[in-house]
PDB file of N, CA and C in Angstrom:
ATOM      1  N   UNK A   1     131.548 114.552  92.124  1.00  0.00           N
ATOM      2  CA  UNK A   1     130.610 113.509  92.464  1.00  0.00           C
ATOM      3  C   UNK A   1     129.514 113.471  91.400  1.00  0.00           C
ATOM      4  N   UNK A   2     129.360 112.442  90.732  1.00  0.00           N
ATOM      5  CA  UNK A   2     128.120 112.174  89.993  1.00  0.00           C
ATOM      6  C   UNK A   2     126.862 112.296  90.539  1.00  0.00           C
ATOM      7  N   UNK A   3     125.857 112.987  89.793  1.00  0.00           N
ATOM      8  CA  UNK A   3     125.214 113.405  90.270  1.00  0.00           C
ATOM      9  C   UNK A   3     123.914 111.847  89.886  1.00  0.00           C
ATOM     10  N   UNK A   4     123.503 111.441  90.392  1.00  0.00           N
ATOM     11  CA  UNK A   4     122.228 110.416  90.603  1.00  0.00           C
ATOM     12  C   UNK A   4     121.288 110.315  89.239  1.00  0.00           C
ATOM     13  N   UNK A   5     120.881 109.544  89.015  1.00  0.00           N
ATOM     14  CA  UNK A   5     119.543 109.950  88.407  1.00  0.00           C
ATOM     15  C   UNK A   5     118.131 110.479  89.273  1.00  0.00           C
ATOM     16  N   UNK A   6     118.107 111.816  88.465  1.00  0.00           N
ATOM     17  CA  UNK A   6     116.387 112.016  89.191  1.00  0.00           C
ATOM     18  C   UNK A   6     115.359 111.609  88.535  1.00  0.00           C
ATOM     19  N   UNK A   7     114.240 111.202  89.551  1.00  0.00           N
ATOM     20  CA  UNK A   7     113.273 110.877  89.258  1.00  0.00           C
ATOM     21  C   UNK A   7     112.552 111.765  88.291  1.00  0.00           C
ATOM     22  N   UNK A   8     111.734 111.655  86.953  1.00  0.00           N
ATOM     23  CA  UNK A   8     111.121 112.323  86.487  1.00  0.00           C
ATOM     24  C   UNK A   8     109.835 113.291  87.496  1.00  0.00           C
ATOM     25  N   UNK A   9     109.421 114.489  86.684  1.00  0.00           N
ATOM     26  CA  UNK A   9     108.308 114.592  87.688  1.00  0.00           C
ATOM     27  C   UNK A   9     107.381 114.316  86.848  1.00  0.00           C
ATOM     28  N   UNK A  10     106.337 114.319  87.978  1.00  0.00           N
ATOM     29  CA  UNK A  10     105.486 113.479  87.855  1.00  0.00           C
ATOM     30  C   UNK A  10     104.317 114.040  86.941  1.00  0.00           C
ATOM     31  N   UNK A  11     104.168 115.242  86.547  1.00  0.00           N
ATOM     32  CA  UNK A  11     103.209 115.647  85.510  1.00  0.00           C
ATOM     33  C   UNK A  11     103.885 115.597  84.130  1.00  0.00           C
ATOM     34  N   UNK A  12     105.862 115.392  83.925  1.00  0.00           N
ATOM     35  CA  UNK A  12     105.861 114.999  82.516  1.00  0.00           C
ATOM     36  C   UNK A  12     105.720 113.252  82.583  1.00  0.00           C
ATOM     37  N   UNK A  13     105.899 112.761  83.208  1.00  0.00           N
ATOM     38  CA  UNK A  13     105.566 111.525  83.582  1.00  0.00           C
ATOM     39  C   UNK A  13     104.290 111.467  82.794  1.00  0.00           C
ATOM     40  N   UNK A  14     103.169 112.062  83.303  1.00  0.00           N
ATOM     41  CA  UNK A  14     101.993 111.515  83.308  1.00  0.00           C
ATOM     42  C   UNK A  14     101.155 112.119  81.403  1.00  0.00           C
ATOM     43  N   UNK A  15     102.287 113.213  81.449  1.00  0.00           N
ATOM     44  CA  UNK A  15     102.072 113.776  80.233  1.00  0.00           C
ATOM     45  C   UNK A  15     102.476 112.805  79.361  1.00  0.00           C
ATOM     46  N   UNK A  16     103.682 112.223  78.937  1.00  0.00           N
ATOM     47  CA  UNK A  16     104.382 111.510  78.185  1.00  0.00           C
ATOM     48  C   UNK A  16     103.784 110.085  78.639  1.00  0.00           C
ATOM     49  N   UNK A  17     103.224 109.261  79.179  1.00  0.00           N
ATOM     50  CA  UNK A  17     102.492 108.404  79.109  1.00  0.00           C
ATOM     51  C   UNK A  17     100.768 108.449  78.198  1.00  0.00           C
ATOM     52  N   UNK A  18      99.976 109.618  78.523  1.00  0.00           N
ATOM     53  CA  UNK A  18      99.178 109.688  77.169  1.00  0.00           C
ATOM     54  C   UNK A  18      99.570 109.666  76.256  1.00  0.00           C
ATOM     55  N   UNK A  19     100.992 110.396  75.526  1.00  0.00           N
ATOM     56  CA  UNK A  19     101.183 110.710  74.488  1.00  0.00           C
ATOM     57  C   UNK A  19     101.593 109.430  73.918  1.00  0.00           C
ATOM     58  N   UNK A  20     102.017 108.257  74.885  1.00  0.00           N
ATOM     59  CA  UNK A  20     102.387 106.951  73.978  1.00  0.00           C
ATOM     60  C   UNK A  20     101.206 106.396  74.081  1.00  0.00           C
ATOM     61  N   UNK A  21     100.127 106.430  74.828  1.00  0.00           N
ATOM     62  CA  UNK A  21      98.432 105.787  74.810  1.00  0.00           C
ATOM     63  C   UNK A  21      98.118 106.681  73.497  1.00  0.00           C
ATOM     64  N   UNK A  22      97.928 107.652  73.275  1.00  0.00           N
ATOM     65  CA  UNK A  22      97.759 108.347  71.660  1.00  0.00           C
ATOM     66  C   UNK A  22      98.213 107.711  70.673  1.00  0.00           C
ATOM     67  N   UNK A  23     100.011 107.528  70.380  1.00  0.00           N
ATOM     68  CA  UNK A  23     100.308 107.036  68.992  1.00  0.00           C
ATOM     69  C   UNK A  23     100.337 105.256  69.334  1.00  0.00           C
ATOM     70  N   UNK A  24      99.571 104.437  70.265  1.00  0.00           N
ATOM     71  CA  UNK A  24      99.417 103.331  70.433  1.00  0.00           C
ATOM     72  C   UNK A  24      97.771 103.381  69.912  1.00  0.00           C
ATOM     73  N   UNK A  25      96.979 104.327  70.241  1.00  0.00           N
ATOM     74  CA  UNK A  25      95.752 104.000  69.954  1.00  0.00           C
ATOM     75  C   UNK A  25      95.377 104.266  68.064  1.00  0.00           C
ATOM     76  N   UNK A  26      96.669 105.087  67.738  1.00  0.00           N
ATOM     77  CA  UNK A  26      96.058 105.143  65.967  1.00  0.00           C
ATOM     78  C   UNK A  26      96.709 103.873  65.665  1.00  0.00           C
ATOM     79  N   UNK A  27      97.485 103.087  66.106  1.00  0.00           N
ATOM     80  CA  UNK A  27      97.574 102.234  65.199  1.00  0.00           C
ATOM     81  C   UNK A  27      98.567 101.824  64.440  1.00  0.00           C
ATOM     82  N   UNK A  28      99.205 103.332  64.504  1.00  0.00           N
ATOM     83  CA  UNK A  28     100.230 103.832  62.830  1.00  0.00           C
ATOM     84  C   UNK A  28     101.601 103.075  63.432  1.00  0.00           C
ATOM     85  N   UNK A  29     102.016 102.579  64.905  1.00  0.00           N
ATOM     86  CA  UNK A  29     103.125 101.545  65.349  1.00  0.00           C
ATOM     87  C   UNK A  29     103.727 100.379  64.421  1.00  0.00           C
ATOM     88  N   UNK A  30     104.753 100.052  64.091  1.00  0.00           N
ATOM     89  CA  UNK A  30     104.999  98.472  64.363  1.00  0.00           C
ATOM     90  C   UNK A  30     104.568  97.609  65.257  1.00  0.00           C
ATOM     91  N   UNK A  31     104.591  96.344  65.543  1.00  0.00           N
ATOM     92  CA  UNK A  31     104.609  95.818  66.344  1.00  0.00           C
ATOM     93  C   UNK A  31     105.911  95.929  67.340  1.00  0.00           C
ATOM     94  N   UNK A  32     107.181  96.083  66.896  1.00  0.00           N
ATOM     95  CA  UNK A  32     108.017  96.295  67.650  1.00  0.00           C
ATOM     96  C   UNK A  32     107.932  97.838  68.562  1.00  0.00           C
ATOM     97  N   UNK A  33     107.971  98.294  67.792  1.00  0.00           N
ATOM     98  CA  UNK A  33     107.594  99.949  67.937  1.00  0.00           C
ATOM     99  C   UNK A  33     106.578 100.246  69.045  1.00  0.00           C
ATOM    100  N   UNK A  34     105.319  99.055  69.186  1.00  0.00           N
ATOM    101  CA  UNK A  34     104.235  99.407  69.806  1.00  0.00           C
ATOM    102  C   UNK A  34     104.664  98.405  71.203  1.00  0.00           C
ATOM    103  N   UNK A  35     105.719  97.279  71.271  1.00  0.00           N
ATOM    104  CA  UNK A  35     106.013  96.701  72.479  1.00  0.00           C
ATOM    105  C   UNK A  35     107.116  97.679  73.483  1.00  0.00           C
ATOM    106  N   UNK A  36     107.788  98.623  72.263  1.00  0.00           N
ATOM    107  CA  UNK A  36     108.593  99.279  72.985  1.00  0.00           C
ATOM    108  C   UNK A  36     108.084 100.483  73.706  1.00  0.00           C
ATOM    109  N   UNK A  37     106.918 100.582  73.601  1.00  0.00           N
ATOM    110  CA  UNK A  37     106.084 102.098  73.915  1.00  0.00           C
ATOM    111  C   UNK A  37     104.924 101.675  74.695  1.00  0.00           C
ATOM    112  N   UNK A  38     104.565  99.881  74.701  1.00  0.00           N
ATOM    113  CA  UNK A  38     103.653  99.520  75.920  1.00  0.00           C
ATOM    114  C   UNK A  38     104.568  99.487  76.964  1.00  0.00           C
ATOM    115  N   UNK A  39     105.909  98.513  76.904  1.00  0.00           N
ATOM    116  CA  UNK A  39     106.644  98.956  78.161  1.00  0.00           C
ATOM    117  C   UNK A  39     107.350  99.794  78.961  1.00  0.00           C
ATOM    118  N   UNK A  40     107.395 101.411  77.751  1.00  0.00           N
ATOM    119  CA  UNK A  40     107.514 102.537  78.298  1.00  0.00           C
ATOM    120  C   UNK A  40     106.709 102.984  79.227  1.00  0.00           C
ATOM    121  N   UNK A  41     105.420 102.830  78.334  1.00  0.00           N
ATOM    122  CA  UNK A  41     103.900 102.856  79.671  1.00  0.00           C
ATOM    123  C   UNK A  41     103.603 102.267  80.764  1.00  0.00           C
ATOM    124  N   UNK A  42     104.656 101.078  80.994  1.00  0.00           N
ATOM    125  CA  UNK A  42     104.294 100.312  82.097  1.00  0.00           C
ATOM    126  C   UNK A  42     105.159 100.675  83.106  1.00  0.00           C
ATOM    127  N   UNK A  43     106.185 101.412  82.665  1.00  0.00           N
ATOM    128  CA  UNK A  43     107.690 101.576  83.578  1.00  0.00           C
ATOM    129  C   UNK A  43     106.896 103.103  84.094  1.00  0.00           C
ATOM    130  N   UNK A  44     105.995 103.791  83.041  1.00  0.00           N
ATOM    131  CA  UNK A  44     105.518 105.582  83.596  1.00  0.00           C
ATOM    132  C   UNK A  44     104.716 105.491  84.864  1.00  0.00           C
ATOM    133  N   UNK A  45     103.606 104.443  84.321  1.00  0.00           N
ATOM    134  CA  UNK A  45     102.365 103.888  85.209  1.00  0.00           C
ATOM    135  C   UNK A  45     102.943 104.060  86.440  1.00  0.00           C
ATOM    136  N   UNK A  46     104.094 103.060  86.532  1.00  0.00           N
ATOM    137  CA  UNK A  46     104.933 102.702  88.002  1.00  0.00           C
ATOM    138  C   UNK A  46     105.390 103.461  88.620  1.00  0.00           C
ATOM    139  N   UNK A  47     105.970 104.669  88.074  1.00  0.00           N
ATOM    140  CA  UNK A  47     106.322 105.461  88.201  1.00  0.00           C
ATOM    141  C   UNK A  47     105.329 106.875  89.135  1.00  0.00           C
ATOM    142  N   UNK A  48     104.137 107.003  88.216  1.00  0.00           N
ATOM    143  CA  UNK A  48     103.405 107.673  88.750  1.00  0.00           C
ATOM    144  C   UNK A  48     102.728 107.127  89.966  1.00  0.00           C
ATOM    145  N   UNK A  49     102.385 106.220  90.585  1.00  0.00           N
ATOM    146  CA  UNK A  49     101.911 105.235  91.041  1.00  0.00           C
ATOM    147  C   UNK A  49     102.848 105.579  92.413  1.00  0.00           C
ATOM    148  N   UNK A  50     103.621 105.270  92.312  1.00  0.00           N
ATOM    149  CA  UNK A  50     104.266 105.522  93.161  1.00  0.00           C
ATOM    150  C   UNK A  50     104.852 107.006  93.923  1.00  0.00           C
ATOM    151  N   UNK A  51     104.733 107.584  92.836  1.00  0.00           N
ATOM    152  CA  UNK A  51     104.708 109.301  93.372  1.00  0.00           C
ATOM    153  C   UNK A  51     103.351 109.381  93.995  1.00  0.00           C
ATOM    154  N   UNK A  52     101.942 109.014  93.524  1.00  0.00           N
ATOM    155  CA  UNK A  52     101.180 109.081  93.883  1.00  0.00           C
ATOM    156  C   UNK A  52     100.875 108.274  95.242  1.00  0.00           C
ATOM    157  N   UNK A  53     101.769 107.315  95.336  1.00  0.00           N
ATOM    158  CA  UNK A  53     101.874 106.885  97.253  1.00  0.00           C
ATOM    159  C   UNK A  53     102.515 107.493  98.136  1.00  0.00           C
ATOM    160  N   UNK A  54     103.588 107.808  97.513  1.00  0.00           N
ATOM    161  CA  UNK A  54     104.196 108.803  98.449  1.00  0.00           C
ATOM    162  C   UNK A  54     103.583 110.433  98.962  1.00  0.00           C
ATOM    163  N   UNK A  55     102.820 110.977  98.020  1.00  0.00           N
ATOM    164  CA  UNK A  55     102.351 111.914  98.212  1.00  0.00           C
ATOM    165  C   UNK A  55     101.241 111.530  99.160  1.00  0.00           C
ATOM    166  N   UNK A  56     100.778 110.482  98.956  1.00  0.00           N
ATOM    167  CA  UNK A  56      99.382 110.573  99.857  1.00  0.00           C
ATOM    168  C   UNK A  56      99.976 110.174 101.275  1.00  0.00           C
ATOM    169  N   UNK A  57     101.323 109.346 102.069  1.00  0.00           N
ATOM    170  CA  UNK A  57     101.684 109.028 102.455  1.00  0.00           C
ATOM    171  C   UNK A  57     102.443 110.548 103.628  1.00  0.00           C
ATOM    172  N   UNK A  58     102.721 111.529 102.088  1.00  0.00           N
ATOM    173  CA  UNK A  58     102.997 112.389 103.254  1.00  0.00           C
ATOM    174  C   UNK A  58     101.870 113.339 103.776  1.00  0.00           C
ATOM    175  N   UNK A  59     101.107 113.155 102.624  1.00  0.00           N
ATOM    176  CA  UNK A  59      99.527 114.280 103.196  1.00  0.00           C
ATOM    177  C   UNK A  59      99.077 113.123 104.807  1.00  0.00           C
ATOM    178  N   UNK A  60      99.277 111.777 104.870  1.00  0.00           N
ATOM    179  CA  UNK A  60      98.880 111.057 106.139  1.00  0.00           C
ATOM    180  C   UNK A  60      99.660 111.715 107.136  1.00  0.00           C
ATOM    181  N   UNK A  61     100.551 111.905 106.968  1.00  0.00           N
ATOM    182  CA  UNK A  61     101.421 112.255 108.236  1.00  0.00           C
ATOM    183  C   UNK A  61     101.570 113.349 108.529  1.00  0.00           C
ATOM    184  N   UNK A  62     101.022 114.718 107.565  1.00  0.00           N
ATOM    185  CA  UNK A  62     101.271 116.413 107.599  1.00  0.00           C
ATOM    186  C   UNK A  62      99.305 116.312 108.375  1.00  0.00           C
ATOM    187  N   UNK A  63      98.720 115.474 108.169  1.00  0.00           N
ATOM    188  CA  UNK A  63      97.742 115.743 108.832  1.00  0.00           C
ATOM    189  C   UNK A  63      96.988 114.788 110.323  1.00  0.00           C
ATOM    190  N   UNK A  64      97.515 114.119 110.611  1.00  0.00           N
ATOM    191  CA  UNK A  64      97.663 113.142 111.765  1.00  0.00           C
ATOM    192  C   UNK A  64      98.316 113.595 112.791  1.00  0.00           C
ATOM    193  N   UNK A  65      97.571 113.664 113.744  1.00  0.00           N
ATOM    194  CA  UNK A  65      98.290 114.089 115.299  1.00  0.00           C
ATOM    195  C   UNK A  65      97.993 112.778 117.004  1.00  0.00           C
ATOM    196  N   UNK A  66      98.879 112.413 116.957  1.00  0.00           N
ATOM    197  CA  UNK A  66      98.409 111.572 117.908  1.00  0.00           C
ATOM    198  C   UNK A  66      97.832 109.978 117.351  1.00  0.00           C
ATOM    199  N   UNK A  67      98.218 109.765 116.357  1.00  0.00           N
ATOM    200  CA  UNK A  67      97.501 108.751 115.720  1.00  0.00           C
ATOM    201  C   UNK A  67      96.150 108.776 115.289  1.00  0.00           C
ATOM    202  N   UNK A  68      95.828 109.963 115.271  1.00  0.00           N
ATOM    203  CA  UNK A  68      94.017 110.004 114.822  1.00  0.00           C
ATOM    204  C   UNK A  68      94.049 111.480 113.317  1.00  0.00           C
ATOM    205  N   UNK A  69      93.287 111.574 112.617  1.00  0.00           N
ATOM    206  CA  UNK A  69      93.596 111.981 112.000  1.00  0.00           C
ATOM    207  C   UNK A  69      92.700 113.643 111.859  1.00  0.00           C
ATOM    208  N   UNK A  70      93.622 114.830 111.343  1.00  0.00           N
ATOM    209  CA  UNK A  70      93.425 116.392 111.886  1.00  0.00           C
ATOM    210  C   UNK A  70      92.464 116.654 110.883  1.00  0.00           C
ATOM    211  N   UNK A  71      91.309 117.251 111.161  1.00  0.00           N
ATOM    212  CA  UNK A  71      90.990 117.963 109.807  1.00  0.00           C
ATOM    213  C   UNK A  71      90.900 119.762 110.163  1.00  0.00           C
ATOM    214  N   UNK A  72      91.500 120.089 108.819  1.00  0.00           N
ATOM    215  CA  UNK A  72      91.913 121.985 109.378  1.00  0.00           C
ATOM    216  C   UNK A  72      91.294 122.342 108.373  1.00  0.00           C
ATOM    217  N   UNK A  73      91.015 123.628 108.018  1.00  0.00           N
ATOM    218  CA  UNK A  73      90.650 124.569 107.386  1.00  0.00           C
ATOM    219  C   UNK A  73      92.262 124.808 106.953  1.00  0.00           C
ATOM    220  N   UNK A  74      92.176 125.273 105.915  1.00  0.00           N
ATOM    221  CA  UNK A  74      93.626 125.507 105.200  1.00  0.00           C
ATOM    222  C   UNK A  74      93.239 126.516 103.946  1.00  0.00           C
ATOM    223  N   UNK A  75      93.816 128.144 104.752  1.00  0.00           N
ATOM    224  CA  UNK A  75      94.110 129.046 104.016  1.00  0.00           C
ATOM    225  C   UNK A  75      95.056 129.492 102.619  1.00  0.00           C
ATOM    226  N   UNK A  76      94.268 129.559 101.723  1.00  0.00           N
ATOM    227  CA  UNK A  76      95.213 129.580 100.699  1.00  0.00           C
ATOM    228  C   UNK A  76      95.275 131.071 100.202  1.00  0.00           C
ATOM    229  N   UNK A  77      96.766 131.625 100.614  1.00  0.00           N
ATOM    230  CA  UNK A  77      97.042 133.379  99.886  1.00  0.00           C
ATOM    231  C   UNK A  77      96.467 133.542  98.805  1.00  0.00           C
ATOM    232  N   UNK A  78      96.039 134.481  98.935  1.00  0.00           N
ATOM    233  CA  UNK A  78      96.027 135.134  97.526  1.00  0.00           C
ATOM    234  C   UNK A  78      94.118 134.856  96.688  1.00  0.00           C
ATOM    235  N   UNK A  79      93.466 134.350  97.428  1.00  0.00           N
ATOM    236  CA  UNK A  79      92.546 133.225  96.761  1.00  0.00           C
ATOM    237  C   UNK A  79      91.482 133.599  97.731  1.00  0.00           C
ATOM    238  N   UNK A  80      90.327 134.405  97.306  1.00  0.00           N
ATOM    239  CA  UNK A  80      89.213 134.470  98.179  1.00  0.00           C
ATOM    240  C   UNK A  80      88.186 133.736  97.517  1.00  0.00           C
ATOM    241  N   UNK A  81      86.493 133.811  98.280  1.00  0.00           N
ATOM    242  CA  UNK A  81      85.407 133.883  97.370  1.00  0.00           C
ATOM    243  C   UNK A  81      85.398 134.797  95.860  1.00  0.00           C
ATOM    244  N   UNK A  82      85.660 135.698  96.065  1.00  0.00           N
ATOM    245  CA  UNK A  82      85.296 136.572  94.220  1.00  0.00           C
ATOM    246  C   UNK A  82      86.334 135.848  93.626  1.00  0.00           C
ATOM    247  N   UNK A  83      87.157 135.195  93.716  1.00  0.00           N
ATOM    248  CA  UNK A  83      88.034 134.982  92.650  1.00  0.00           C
ATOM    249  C   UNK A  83      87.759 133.235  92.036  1.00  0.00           C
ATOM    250  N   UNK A  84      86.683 132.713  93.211  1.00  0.00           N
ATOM    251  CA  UNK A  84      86.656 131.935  92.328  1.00  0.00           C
ATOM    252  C   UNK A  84      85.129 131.420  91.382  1.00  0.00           C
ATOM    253  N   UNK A  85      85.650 130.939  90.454  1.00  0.00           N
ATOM    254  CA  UNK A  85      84.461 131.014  89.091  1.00  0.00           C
ATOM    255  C   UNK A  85      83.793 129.466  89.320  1.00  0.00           C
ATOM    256  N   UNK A  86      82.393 129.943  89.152  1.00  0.00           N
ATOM    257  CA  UNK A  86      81.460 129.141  89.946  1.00  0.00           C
ATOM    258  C   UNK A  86      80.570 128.150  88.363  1.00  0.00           C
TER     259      UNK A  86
END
């Protein structure tokens, strides 16, 4: 079975979209060169954009009980006061 395309994740996503806002902002492009690397950016944008709905989409629903929404204290291992730099 063929395996699908996966979605990029979303921090090389977001990485590789500066890096074409970088060699778009010196300049040093073609014009062809620089249409093919604005609509790379527009397809990443979308991309992230949308990871970024879904994520918030599931933080709505991991914290909502009853239709109203939870707020918890949320312990993180490993991670006290001294460790973090102020």
């Amino acid at each position: 079975m063929p395996k699908s395309k996966k979605k990029p994740d979303f921090e090389q996503s977001l990485e590789k979209l500066e890096s074409l806002v970088d060699s778009l902002e010196t300049g040093d492009l073609s014009l062809e060169q620089s249409l093919q690397s604005f609509e790379e950016g527009i397809a990443l944008t979308r991309a992230c954009q949308s990871a970024l709905s879904e994520a918030e989409q599931t933080v709505k629903i991991l914290t909502e009980k009853g239709g109203k929404p939870v707020f918890e204290n949320m312990e993180i291992d490993g991670l006290d006061d001294d460790n973090i730099d102020a």
